[in-house]
C-alpha atoms as a PDB file:
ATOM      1  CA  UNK A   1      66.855  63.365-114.276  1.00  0.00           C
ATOM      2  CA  UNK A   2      70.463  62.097-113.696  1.00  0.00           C
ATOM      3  CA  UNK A   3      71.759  65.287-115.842  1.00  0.00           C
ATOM      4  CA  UNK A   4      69.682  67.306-113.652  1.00  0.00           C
ATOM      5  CA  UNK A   5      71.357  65.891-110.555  1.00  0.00           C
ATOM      6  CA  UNK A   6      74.733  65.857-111.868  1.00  0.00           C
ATOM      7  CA  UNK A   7      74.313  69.541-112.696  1.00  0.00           C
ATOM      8  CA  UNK A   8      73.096  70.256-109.134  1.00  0.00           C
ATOM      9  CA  UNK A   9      75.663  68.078-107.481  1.00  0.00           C
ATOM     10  CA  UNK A  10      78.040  70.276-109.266  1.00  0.00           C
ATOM     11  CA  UNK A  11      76.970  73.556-108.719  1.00  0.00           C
ATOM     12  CA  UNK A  12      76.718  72.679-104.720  1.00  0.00           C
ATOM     13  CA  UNK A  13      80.509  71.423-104.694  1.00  0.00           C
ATOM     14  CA  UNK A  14      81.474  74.857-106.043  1.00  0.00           C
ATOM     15  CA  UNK A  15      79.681  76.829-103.887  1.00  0.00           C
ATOM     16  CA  UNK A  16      80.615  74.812-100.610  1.00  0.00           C
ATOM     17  CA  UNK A  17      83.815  75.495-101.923  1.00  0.00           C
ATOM     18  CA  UNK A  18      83.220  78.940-102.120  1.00  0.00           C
ATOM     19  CA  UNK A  19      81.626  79.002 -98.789  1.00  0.00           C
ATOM     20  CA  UNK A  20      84.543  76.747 -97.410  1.00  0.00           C
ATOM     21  CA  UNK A  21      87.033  79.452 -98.089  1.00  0.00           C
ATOM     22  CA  UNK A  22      84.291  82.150 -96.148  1.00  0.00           C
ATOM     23  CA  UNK A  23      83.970  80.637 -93.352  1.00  0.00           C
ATOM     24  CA  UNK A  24      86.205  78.704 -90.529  1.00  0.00           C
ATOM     25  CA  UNK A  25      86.529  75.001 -92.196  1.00  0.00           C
ATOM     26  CA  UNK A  26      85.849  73.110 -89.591  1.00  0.00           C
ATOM     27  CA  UNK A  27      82.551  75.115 -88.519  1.00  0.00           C
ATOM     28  CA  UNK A  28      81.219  74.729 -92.456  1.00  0.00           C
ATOM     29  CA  UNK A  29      82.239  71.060 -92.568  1.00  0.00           C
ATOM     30  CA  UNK A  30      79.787  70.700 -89.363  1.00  0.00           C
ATOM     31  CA  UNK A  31      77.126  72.438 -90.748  1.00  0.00           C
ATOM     32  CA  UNK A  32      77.280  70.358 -94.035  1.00  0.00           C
ATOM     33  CA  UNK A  33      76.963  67.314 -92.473  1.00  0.00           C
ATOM     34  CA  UNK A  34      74.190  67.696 -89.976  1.00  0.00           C
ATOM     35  CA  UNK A  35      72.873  69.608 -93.348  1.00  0.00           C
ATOM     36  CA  UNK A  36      73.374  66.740 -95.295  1.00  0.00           C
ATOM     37  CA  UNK A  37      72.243  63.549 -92.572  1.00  0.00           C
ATOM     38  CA  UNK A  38      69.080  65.447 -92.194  1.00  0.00           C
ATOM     39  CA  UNK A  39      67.660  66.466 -95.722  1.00  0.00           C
ATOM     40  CA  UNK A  40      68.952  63.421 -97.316  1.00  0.00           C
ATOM     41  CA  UNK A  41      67.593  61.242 -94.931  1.00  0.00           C
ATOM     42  CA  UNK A  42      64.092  62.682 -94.890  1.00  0.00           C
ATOM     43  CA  UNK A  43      63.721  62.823 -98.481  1.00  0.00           C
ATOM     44  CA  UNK A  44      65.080  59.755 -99.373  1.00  0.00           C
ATOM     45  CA  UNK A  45      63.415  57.794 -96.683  1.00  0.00           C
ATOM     46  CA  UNK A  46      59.750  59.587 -97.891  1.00  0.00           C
ATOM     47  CA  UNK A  47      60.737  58.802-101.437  1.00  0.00           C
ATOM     48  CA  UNK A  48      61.379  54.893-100.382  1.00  0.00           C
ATOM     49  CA  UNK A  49      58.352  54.075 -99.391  1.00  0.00           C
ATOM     50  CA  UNK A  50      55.871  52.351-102.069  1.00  0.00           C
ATOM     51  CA  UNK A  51      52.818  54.628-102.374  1.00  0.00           C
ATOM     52  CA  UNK A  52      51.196  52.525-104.916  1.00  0.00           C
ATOM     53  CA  UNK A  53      52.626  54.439-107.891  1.00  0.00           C
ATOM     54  CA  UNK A  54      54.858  51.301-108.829  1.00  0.00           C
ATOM     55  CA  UNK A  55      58.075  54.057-109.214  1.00  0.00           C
ATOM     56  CA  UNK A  56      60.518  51.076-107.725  1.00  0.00           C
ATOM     57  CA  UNK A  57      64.026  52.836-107.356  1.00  0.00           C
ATOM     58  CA  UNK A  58      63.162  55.619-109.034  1.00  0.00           C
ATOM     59  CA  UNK A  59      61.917  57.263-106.052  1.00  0.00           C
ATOM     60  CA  UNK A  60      65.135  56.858-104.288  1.00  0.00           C
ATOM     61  CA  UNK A  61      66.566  59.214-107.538  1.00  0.00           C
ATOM     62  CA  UNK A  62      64.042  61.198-106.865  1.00  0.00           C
ATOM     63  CA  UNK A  63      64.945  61.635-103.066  1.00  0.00           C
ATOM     64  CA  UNK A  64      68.560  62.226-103.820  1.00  0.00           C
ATOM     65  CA  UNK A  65      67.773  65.004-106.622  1.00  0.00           C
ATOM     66  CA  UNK A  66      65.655  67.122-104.513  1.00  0.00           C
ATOM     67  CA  UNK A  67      67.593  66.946-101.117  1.00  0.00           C
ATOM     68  CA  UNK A  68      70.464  68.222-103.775  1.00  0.00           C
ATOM     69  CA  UNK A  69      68.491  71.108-104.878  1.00  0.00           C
ATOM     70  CA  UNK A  70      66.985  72.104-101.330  1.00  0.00           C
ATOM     71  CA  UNK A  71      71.491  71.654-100.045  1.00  0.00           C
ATOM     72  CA  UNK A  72      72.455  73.884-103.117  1.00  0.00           C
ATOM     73  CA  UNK A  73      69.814  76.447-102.102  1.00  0.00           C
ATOM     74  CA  UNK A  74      70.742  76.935 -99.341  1.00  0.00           C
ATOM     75  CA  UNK A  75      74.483  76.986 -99.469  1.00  0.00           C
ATOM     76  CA  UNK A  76      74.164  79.536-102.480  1.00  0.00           C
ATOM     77  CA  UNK A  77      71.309  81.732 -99.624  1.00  0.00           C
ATOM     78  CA  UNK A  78      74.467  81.177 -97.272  1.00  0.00           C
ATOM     79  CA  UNK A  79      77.022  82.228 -99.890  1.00  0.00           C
ATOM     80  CA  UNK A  80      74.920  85.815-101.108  1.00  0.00           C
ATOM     81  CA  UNK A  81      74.057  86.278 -97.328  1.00  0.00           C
ATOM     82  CA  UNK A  82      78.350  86.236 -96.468  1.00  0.00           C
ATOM     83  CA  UNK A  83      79.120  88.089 -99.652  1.00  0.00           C
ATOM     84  CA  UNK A  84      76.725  90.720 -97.982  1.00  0.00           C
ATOM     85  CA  UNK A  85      78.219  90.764 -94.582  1.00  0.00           C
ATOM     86  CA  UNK A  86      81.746  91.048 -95.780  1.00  0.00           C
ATOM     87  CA  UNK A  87      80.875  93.890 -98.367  1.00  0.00           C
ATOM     88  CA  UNK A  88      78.260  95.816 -95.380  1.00  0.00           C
ATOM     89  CA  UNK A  89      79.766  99.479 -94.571  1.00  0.00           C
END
């Protein structure tokens, strides 16, 4: 699990990267933080809670790997949907 979310937490620096050097800075750096406050929060706060499973901390692991998943999705939908615009006729 922690090679999973080191992989993801990888491939999302690169393409905010990518996407950094797209779009204004300042706008992107916006957008990744509201981004970032609200997926994070929600998952890991669902994830905290004990639901009887007896997970402990895990589920805060949990929380963190899939808000990284659902940020790199989207910033690599963002990234193919620029590369479109700038290469549109």
């Amino acid at each position: 699990m922690i090679a999973g979310i080191l992989l993801v937490d990888g491939l999302q620096g690169t393409v905010s990267g990518a996407l950094t050097g797209m779009i204004k800075q300042i706008q992107f750096s916006i957008k990744i933080y509201l981004h970032i406050q609200f997926v994070v929060f929600l998952l890991t706060s669902f994830h905290e809670y004990d639901w009887g499973f007896g997970n402990d901390t895990k589920r805060i692991w949990q929380g963190l790997g899939l808000s990284n998943l659902i940020l790199t999705s989207l910033f690599i939908l963002s990234l193919i949907l620029q590369i479109a615009h700038y290469h549109v006729p």
